[in-house]
C-alpha atoms as a PDB file:
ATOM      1  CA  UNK A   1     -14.423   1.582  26.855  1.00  0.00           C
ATOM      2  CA  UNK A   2     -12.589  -1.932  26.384  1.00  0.00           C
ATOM      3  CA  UNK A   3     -12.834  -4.004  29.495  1.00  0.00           C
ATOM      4  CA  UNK A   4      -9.529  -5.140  31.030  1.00  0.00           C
ATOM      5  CA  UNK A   5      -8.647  -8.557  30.263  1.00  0.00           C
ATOM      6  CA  UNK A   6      -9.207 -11.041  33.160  1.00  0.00           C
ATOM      7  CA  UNK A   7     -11.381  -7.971  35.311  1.00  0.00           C
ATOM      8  CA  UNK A   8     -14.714  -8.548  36.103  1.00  0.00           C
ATOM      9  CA  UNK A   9     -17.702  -6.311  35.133  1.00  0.00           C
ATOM     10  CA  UNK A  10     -17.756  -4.607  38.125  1.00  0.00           C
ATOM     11  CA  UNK A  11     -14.241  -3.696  37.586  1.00  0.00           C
ATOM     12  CA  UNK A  12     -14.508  -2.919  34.311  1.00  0.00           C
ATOM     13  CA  UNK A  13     -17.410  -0.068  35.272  1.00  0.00           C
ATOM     14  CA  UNK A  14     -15.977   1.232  37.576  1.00  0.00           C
ATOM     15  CA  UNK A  15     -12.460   1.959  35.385  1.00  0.00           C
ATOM     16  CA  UNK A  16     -15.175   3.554  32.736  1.00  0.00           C
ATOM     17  CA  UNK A  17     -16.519   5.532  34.675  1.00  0.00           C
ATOM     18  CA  UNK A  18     -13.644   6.984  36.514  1.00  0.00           C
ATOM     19  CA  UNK A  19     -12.452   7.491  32.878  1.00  0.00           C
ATOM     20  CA  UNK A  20     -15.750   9.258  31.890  1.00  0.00           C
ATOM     21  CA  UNK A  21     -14.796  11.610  35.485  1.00  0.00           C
ATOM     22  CA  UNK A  22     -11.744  12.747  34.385  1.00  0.00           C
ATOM     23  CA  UNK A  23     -11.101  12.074  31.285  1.00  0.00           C
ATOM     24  CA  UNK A  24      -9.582  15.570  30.429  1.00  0.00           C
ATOM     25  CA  UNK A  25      -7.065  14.736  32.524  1.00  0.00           C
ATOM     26  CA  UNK A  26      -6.264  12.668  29.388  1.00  0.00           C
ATOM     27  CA  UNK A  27      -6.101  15.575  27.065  1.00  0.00           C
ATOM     28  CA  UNK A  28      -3.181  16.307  25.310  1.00  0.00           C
ATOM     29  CA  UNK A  29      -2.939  20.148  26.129  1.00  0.00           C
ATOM     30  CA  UNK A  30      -0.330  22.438  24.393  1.00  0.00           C
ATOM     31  CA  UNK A  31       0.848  24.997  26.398  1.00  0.00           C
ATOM     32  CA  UNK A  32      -1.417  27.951  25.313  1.00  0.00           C
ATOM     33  CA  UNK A  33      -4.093  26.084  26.473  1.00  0.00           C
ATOM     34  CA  UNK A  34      -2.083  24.819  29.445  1.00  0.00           C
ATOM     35  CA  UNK A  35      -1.244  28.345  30.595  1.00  0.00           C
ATOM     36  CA  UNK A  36      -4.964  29.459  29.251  1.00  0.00           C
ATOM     37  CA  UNK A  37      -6.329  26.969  32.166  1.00  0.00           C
ATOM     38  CA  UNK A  38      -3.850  28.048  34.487  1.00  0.00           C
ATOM     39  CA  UNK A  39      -4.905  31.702  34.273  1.00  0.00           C
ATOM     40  CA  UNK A  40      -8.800  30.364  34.385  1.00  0.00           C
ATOM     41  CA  UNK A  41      -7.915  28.519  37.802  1.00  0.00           C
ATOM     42  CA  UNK A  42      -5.738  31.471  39.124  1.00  0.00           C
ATOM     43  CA  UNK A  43      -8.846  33.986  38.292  1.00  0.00           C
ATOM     44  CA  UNK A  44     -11.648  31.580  40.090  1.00  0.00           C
ATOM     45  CA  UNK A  45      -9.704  31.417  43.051  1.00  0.00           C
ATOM     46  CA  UNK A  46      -9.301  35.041  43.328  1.00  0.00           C
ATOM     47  CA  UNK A  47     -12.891  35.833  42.387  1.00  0.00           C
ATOM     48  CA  UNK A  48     -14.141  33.027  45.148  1.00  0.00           C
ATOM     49  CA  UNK A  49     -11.765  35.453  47.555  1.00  0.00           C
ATOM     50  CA  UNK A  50     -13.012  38.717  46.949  1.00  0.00           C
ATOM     51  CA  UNK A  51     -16.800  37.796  47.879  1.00  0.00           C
ATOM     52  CA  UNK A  52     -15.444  36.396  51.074  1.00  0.00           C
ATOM     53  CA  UNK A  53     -13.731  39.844  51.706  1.00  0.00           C
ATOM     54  CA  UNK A  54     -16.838  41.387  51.025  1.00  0.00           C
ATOM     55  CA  UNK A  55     -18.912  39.320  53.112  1.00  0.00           C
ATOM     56  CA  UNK A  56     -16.579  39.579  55.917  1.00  0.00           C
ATOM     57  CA  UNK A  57     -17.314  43.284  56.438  1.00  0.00           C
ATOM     58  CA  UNK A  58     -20.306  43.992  54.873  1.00  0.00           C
ATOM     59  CA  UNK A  59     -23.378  45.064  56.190  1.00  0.00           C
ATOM     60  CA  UNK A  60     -25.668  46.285  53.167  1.00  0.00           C
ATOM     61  CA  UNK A  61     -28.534  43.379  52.783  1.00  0.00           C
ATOM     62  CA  UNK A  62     -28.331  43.971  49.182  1.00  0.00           C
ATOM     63  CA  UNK A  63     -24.426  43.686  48.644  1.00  0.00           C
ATOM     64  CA  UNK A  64     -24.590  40.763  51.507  1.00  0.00           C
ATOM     65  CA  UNK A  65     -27.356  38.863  48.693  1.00  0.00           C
ATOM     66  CA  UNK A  66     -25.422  40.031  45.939  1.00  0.00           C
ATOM     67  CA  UNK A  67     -22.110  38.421  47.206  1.00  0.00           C
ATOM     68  CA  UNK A  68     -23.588  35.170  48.405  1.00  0.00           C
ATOM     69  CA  UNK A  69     -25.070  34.484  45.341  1.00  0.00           C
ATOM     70  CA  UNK A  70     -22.194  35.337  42.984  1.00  0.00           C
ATOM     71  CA  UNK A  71     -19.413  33.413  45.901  1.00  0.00           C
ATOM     72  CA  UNK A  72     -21.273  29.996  44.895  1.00  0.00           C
ATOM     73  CA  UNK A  73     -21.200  30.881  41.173  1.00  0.00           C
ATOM     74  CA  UNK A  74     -17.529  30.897  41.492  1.00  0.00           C
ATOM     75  CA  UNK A  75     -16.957  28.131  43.716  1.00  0.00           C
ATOM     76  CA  UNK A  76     -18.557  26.033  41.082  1.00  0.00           C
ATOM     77  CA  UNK A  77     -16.459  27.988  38.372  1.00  0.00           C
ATOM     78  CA  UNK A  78     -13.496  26.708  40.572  1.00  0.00           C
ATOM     79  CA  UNK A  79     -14.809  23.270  41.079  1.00  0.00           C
ATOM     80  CA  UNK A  80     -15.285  22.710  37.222  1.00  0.00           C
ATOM     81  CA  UNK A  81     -11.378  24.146  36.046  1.00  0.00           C
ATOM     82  CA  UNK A  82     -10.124  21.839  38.927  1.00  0.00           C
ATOM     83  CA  UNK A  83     -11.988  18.800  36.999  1.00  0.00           C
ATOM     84  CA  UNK A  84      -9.808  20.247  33.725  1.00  0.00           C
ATOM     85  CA  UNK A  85      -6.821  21.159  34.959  1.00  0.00           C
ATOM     86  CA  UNK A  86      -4.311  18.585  37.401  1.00  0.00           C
ATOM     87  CA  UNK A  87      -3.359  20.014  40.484  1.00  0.00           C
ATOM     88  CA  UNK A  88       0.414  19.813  39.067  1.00  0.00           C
ATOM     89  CA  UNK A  89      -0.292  22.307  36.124  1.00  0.00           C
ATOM     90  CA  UNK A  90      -2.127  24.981  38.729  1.00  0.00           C
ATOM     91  CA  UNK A  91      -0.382  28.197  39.720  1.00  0.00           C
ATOM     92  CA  UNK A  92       2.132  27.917  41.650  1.00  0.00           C
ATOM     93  CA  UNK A  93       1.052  31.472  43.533  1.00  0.00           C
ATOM     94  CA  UNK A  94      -2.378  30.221  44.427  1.00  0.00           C
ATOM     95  CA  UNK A  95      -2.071  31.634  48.062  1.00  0.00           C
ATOM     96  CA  UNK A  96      -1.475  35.020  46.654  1.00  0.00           C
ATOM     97  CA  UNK A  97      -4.391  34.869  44.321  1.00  0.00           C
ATOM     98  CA  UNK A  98      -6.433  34.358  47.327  1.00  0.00           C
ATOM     99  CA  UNK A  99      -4.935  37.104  49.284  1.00  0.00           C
ATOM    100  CA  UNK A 100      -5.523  39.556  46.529  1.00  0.00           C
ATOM    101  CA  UNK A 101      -8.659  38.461  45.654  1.00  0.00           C
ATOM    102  CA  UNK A 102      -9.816  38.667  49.344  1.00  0.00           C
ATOM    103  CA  UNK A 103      -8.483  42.011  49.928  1.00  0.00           C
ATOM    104  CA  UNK A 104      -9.904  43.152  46.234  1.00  0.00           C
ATOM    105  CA  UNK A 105     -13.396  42.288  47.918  1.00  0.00           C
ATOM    106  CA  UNK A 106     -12.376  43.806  51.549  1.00  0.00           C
ATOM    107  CA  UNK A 107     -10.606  47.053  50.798  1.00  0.00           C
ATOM    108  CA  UNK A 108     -13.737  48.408  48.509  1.00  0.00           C
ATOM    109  CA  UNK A 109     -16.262  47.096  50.970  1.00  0.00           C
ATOM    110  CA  UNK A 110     -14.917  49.688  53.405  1.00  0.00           C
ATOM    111  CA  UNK A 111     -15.922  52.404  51.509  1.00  0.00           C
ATOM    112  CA  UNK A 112     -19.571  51.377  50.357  1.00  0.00           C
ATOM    113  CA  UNK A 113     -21.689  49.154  47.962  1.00  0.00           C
ATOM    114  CA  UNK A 114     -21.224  51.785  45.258  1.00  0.00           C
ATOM    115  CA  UNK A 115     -17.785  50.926  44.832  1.00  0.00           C
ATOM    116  CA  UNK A 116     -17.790  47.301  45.535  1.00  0.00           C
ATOM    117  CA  UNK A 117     -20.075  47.080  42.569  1.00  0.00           C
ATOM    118  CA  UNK A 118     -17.861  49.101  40.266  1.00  0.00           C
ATOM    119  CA  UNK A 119     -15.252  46.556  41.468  1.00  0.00           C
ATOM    120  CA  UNK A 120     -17.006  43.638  40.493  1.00  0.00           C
ATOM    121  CA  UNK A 121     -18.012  45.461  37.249  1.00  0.00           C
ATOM    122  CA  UNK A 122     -14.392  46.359  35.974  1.00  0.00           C
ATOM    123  CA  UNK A 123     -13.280  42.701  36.994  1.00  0.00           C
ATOM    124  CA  UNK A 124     -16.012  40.889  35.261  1.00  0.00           C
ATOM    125  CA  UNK A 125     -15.151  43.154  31.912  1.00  0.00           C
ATOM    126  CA  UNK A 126     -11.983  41.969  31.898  1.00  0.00           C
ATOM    127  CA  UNK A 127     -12.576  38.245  32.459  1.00  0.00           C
ATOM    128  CA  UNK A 128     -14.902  38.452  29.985  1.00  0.00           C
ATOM    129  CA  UNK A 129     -12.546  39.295  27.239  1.00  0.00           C
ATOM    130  CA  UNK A 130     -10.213  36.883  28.853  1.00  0.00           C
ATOM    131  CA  UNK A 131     -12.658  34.065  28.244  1.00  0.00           C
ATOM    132  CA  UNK A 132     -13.547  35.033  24.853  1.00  0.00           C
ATOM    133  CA  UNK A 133      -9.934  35.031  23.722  1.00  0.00           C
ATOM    134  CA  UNK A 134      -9.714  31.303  24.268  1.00  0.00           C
ATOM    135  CA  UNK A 135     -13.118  30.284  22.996  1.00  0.00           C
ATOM    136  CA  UNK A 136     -12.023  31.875  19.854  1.00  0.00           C
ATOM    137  CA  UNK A 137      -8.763  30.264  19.742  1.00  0.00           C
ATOM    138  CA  UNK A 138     -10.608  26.890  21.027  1.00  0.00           C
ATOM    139  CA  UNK A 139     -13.524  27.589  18.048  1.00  0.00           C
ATOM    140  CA  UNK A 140     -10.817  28.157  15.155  1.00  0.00           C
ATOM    141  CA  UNK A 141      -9.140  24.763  15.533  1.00  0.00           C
ATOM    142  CA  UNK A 142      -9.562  22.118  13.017  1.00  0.00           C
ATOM    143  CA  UNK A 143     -10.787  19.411  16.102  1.00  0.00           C
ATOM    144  CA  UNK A 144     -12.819  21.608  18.479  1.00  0.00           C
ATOM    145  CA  UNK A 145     -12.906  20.476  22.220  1.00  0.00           C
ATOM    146  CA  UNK A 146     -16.634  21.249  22.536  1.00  0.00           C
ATOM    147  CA  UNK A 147     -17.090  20.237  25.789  1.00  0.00           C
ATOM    148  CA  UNK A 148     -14.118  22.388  27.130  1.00  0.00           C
ATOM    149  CA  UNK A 149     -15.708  25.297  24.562  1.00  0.00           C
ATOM    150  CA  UNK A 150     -19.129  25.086  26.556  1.00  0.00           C
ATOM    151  CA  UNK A 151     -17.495  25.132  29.990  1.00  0.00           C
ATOM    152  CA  UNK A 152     -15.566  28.446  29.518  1.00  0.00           C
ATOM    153  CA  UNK A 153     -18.897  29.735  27.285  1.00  0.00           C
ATOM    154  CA  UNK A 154     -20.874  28.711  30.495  1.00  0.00           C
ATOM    155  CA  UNK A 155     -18.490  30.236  32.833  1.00  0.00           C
ATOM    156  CA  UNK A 156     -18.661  33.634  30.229  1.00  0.00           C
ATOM    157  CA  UNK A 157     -22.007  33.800  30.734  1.00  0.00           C
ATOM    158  CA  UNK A 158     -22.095  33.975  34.223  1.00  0.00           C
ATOM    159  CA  UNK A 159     -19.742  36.500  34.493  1.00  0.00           C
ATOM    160  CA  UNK A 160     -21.336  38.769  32.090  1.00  0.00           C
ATOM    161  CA  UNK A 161     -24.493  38.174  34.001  1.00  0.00           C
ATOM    162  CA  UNK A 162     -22.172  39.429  37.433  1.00  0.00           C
ATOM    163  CA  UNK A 163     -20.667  42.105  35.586  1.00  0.00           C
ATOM    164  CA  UNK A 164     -24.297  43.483  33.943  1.00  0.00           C
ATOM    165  CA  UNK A 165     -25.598  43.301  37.548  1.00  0.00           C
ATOM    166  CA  UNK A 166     -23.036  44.849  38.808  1.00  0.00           C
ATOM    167  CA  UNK A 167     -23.307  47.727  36.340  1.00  0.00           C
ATOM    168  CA  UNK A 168     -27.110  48.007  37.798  1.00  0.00           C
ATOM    169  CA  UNK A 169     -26.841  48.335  41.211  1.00  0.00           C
ATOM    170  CA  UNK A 170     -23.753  50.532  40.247  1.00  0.00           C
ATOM    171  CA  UNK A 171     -26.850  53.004  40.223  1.00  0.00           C
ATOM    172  CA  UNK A 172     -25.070  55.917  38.216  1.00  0.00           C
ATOM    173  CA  UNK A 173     -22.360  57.037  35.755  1.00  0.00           C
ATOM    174  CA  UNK A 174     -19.104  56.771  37.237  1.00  0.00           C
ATOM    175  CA  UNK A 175     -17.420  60.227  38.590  1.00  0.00           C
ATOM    176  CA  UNK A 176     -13.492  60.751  37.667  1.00  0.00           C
ATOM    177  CA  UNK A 177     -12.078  59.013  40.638  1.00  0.00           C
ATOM    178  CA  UNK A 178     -13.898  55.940  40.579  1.00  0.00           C
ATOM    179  CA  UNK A 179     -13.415  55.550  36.806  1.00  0.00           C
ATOM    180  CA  UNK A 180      -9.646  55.676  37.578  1.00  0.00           C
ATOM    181  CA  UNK A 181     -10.242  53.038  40.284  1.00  0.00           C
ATOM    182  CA  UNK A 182     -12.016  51.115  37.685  1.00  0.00           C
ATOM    183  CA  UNK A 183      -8.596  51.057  35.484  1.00  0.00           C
ATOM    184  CA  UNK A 184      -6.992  49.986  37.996  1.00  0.00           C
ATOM    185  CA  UNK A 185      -8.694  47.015  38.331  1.00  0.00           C
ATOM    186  CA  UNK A 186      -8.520  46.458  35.352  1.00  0.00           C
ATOM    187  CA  UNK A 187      -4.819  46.561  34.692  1.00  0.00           C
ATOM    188  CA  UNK A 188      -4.541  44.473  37.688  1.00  0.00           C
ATOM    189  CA  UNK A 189      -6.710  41.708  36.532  1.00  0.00           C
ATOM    190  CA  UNK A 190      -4.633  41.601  33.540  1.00  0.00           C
ATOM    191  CA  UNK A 191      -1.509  41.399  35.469  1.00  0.00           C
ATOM    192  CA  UNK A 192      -2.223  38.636  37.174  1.00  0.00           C
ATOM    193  CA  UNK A 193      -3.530  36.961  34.349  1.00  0.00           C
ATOM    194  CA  UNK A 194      -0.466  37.268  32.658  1.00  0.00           C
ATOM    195  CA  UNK A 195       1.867  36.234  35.570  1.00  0.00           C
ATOM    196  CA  UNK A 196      -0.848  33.021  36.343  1.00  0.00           C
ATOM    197  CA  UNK A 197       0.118  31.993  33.054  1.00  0.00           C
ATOM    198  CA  UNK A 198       3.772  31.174  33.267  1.00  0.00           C
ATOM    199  CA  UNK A 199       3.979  30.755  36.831  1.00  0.00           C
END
């Protein structure tokens, strides 16, 4: 980075580095990618939620590890699409992404681990389509951002790692009712995803 005329080094450091911090703040985004981010930010917040529904009623030692462990996951999910994405671009219904998210991780925990699991399971399907449709739009342009491609791939990852686990401890095939259940999740995820993006 070019120092400032008349600065001194230590001036001119510090400017480069703070530049080096958050220098995607300095990325011309388009608005598919804008609202992409949006939905990423919208979805982190919510997931961060429903572990601390879960962990505010449950009682199973294994759900209670589960949910600790996956809660910082997403925290640093969140903390790394905050670094991306200025507050002003953000949701502009964060406070119900955290409500539904928290009672996404509540409502389930009521009724046992079993279901919990298959909660976490049909969400972490979903998001992991979600993040593979923008690392194939980010992957097919002529200039790839590959720093932004390995955050989302590294934020993939972990969710297919939550959503495998998930499909583990799961224990058994899905009856009727909470395949339904499942759907439902499903379609909700992708409803909120879809309003995250424009608003």
């Amino acid at each position: 980075m070019v120092g400032v005329p008349g600065s001194s080094p230590g001036v001119s450091t510090i400017l480069e580095l703070s530049y080096k911090t958050n220098y995607r703040y300095y990325f011309p985004m388009n608005k598919l990618l804008e609202s992409f981010l949006r939905s990423d930010h919208a979805g982190e917040v919510g997931a961060v939620y429903i572990y601390r529904g879960i962990l505010s009623i449950a009682k199973d030692p294994a759900l209670v590890e589960f949910s600790k462990r996956h809660l910082e996951t997403e925290k640093e999910h969140l903390r790394k699409i905050e670094e991306v994405l200025p507050a002003s671009k953000r949701s502009k219904l964060v406070g119900t992404w955290k409500v539904a998210g928290y009672l996404l991780g509540f409502l389930p925990s009521l009724l046992g681990p079993r279901i919990v699991f298959a909660t976490i399971e049909a969400v972490e399907s979903f998001v992991e389509d979600h993040y593979e449709e923008q690392l194939k739009y980010l992957r097919a342009q002529d200039d790839p951002d590959q720093a932004l491609i390995n955050l989302l791939q590294s934020c993939q990852d972990d969710e297919i790692e939550h959503k495998n686990e998930s499909a583990i401890k799961k224990r058994s095939t899905p009856g009727f009712l909470l395949n339904f259940w499942m759907k439902i999740v499903g379609w909700g995820s992708s409803s909120a995803v879809k309003v995250a993006k424009i608003i």
